[in-house]
N, C-alpha and C. Protein backbone atom coordinates (compact mmCIF):
# COMPACT_ATOMS: atom_id res chain seq x y z
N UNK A 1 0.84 -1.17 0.00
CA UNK A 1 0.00 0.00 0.00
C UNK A 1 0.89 1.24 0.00
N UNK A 2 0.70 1.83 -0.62
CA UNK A 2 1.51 3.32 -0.87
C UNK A 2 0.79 4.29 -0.09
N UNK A 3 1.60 5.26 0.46
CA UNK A 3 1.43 6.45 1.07
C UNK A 3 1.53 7.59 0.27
N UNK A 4 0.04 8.24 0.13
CA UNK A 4 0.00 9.26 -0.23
C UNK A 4 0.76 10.65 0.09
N UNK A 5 1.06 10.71 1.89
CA UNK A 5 1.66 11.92 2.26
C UNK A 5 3.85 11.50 2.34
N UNK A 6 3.94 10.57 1.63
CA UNK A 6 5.48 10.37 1.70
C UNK A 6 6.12 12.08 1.09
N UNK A 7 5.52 12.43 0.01
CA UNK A 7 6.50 14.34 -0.31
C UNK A 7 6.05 14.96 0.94
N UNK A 8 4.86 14.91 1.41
CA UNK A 8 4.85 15.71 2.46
C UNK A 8 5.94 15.51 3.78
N UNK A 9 6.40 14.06 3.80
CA UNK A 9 7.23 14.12 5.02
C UNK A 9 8.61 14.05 4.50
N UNK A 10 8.80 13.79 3.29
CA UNK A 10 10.19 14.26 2.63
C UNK A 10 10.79 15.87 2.52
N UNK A 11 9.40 16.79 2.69
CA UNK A 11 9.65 18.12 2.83
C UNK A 11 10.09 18.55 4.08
N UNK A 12 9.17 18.09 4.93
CA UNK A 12 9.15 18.11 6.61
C UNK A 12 10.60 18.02 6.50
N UNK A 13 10.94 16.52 5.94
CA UNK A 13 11.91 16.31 6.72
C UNK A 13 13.57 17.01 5.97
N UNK A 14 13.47 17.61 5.05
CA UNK A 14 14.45 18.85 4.23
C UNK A 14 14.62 19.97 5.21
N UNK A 15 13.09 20.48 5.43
CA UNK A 15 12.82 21.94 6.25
C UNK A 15 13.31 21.38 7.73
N UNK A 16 13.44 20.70 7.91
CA UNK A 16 14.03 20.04 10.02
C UNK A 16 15.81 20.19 9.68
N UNK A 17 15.56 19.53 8.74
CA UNK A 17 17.45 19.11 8.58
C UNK A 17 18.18 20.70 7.73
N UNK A 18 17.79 21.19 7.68
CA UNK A 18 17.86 22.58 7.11
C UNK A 18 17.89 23.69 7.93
N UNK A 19 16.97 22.75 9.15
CA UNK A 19 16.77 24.18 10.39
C UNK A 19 17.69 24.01 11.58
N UNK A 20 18.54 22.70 11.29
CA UNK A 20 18.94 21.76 12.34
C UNK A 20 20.52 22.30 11.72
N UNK A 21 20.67 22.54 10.81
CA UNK A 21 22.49 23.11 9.74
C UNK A 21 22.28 24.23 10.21
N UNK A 22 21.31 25.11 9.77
CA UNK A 22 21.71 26.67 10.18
C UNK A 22 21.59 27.17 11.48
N UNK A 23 20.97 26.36 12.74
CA UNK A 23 20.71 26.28 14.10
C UNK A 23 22.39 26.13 14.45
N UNK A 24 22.63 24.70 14.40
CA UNK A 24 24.03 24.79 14.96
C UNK A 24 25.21 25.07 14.44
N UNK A 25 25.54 25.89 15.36
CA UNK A 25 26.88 26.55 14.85
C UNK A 25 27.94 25.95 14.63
N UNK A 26 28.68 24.86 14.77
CA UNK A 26 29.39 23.94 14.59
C UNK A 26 28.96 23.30 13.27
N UNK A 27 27.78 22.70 12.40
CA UNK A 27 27.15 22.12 11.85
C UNK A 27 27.45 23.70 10.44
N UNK A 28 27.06 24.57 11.16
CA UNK A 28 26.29 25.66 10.12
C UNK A 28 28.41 25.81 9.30
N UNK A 29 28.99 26.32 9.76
CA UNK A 29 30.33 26.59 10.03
C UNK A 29 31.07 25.90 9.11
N UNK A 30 31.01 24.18 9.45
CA UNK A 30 31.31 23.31 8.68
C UNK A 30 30.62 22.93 7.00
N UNK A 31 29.04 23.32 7.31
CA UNK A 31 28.57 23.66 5.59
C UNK A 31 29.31 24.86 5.00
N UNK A 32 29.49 26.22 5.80
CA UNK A 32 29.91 27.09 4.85
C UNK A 32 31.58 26.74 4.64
N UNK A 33 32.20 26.24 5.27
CA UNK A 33 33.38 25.33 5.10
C UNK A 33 33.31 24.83 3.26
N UNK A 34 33.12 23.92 3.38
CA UNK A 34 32.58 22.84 2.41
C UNK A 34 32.06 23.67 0.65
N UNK A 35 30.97 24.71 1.50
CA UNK A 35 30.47 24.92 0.11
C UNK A 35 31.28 26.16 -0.21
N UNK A 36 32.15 27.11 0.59
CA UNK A 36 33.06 27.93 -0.05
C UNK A 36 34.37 27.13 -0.76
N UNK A 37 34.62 25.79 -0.24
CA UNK A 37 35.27 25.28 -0.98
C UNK A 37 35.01 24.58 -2.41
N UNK A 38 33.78 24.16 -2.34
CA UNK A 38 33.26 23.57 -3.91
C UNK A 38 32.93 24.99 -4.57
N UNK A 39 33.00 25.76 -4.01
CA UNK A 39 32.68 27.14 -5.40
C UNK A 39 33.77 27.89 -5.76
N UNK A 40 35.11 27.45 -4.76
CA UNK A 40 36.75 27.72 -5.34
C UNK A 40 36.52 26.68 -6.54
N UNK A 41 36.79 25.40 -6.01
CA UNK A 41 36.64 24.29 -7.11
C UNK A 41 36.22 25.02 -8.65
N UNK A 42 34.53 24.67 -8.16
CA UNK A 42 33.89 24.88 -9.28
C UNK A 42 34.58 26.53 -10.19
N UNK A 43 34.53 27.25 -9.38
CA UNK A 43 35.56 28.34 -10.48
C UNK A 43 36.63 28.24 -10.86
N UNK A 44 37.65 27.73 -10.57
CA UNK A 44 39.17 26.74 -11.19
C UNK A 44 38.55 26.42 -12.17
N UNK A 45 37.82 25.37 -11.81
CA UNK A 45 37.43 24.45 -12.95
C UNK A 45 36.93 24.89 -14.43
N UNK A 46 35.85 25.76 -14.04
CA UNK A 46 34.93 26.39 -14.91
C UNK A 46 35.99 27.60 -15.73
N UNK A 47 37.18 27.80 -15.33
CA UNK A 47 37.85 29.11 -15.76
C UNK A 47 38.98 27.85 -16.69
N UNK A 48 38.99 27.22 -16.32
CA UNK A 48 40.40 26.66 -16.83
C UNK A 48 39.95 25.38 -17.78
N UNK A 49 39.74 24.05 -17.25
CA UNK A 49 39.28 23.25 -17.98
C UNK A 49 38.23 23.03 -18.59
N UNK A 50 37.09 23.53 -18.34
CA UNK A 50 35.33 23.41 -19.04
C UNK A 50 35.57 24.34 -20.03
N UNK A 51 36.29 25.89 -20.15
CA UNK A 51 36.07 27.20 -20.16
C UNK A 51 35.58 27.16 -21.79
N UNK A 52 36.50 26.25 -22.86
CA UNK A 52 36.40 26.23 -24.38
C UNK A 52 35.05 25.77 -24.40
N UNK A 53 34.67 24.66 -23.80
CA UNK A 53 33.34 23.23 -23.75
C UNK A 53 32.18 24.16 -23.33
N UNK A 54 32.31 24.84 -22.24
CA UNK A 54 31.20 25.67 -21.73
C UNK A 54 30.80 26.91 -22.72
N UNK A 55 31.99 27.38 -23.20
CA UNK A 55 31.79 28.47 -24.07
C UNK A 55 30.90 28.55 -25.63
N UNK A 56 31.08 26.83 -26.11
CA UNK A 56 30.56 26.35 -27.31
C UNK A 56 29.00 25.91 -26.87
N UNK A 57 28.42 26.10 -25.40
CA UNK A 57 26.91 25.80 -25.35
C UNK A 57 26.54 26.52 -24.29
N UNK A 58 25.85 27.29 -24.91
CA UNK A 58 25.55 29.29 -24.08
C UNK A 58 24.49 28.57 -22.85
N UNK A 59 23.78 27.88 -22.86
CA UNK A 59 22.63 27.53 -21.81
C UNK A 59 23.68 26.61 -20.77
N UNK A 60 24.39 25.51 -21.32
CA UNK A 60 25.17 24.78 -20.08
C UNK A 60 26.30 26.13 -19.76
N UNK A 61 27.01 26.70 -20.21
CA UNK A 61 27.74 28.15 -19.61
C UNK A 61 26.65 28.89 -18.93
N UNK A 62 25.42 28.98 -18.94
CA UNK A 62 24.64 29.81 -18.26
C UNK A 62 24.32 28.87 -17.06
N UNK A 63 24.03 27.90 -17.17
CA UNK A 63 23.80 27.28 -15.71
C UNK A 63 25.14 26.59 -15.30
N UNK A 64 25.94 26.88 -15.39
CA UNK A 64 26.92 26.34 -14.78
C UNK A 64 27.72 27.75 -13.87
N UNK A 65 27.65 28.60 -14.29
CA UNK A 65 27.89 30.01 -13.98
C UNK A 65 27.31 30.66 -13.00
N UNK A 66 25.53 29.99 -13.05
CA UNK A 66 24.26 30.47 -12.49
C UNK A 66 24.10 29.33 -11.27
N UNK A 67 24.87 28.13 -10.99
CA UNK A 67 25.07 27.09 -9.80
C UNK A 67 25.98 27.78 -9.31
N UNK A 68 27.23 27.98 -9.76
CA UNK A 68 27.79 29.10 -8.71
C UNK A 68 27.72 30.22 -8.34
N UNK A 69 26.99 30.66 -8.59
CA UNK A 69 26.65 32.34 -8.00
C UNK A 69 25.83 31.64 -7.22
N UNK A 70 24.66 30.76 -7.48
CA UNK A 70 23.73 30.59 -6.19
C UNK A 70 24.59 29.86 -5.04
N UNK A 71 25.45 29.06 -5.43
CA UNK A 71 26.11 28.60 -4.21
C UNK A 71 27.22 29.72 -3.73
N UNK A 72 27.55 31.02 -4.58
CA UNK A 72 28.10 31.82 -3.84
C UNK A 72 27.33 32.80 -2.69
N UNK A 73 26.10 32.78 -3.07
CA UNK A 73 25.11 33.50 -2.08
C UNK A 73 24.85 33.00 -1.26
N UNK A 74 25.26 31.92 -1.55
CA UNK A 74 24.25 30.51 -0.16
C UNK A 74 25.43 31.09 0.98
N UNK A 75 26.99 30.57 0.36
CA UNK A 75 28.18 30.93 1.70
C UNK A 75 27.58 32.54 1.90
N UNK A 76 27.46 33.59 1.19
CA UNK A 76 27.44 34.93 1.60
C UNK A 76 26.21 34.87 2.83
N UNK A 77 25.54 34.80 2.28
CA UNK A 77 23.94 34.35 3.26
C UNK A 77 24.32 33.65 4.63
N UNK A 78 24.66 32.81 4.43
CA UNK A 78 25.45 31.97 5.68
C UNK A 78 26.39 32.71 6.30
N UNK A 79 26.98 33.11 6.36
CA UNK A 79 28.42 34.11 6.61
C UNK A 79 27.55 35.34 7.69
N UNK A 80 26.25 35.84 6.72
CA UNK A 80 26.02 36.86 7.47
C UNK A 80 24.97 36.55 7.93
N UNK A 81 24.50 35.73 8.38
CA UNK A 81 23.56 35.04 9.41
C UNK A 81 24.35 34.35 10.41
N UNK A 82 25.61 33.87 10.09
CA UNK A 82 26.62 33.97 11.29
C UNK A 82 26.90 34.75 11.98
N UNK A 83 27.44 36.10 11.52
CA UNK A 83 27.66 37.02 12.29
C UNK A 83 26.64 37.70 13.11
N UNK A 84 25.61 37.53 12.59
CA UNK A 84 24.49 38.31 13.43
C UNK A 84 24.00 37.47 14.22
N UNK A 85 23.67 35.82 14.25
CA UNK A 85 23.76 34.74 15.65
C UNK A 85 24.81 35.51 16.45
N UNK A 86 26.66 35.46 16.36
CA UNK A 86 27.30 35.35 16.96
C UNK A 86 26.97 36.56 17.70
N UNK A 87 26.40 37.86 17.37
CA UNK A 87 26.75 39.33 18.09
C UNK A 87 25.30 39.09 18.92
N UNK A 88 24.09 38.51 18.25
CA UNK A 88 22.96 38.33 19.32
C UNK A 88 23.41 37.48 20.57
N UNK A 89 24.26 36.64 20.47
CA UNK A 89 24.38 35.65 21.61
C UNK A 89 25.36 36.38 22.33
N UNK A 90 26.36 37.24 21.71
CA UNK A 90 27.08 37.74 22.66
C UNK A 90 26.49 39.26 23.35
N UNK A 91 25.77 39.63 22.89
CA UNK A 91 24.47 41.20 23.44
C UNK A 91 23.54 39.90 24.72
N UNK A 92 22.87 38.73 24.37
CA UNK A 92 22.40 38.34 25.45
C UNK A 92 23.31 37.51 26.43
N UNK A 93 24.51 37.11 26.60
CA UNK A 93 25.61 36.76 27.20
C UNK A 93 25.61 38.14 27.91
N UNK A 94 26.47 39.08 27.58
CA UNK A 94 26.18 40.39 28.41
C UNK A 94 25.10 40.99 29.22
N UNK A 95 23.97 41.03 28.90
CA UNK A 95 22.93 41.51 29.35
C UNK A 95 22.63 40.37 30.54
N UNK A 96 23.12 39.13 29.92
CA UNK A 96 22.95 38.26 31.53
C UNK A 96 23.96 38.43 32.68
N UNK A 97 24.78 38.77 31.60
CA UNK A 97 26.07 38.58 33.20
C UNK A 97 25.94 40.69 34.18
N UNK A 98 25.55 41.23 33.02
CA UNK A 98 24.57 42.53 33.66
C UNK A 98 23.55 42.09 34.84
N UNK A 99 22.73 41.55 34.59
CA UNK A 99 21.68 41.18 35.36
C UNK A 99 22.33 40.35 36.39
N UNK A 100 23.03 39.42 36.28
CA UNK A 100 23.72 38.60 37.83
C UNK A 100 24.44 39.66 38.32
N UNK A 101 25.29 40.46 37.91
CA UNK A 101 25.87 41.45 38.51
C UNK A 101 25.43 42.16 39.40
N UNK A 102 24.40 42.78 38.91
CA UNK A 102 23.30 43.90 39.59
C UNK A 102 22.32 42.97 40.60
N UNK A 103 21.75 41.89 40.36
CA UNK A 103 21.35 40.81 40.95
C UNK A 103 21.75 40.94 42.31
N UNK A 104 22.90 40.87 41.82
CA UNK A 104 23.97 40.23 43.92
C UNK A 104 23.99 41.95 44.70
N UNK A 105 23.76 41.04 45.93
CA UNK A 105 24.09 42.44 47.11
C UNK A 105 25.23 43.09 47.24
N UNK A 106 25.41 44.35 47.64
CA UNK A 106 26.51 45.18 47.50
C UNK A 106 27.52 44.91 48.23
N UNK A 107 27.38 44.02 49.43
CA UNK A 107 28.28 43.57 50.01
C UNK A 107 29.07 41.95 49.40
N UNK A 108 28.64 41.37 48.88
CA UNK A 108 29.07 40.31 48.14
C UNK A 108 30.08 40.18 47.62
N UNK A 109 31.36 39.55 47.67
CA UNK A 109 32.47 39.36 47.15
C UNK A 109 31.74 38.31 45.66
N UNK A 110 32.18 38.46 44.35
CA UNK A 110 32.29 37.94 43.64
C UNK A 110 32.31 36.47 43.28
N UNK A 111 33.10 36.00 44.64
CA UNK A 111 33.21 34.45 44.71
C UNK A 111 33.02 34.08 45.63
N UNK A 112 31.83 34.59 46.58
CA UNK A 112 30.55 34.18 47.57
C UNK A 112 30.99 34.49 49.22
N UNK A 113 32.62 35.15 49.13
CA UNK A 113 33.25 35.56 50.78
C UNK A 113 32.15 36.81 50.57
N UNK A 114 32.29 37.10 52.01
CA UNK A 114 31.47 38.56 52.29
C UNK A 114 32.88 39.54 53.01
């Protein structure tokens, strides 16, 4: 018996594993790793060895040109959704160690002597 909703949980399950790469930072880090390196690749490649082959068929030169720019936006995109995780976590890192600060009584040594 076949399941009608199998694309539906093949999507689900793209959009989880998608939210689960750009969530962790270790995970996210290591994709933009990876795909700034296949779009060095792919431009070596595309400049040097394809360059005559690609040039003699205008639509494969157009999408081959047009895979790397989108995978160059993907690292740009990534890059700066990094930086703006990293400065939010470090604005609420501060604002907490603000709040324990101000928190403790004025007589309080730092490391719990009075």
């Amino acid at each position: 018996m076949a399941h009608c909703s199998a694309p539906v949980n093949n999507v689900r399950f793209v959009i989880q594993l998608s939210k689960g790469l750009v969530r962790d930072q270790r995970a996210r880090r290591t994709l933009m790793f990876y795909n700034v390196l296949a779009v060095l690749l792919l431009i070596f490649v595309g400049s040097t060895l394809l360059w005559t082959w690609l040039r003699e068929r205008p639509l494969l030169f157009l999408g081959y040109w047009g895979f790397c720019t989108w995978l160059t936006l993907l690292a740009v995109l990534l890059a700066l959704y990094d930086m703006a995780k990293v400065r939010l976590d470090a604005q609420r890192s501060r604002r907490q160690l603000e709040r324990d600060l101000l928190d403790r009584p004025e007589n309080q040594h730092p490391d719990g002597r009075n």
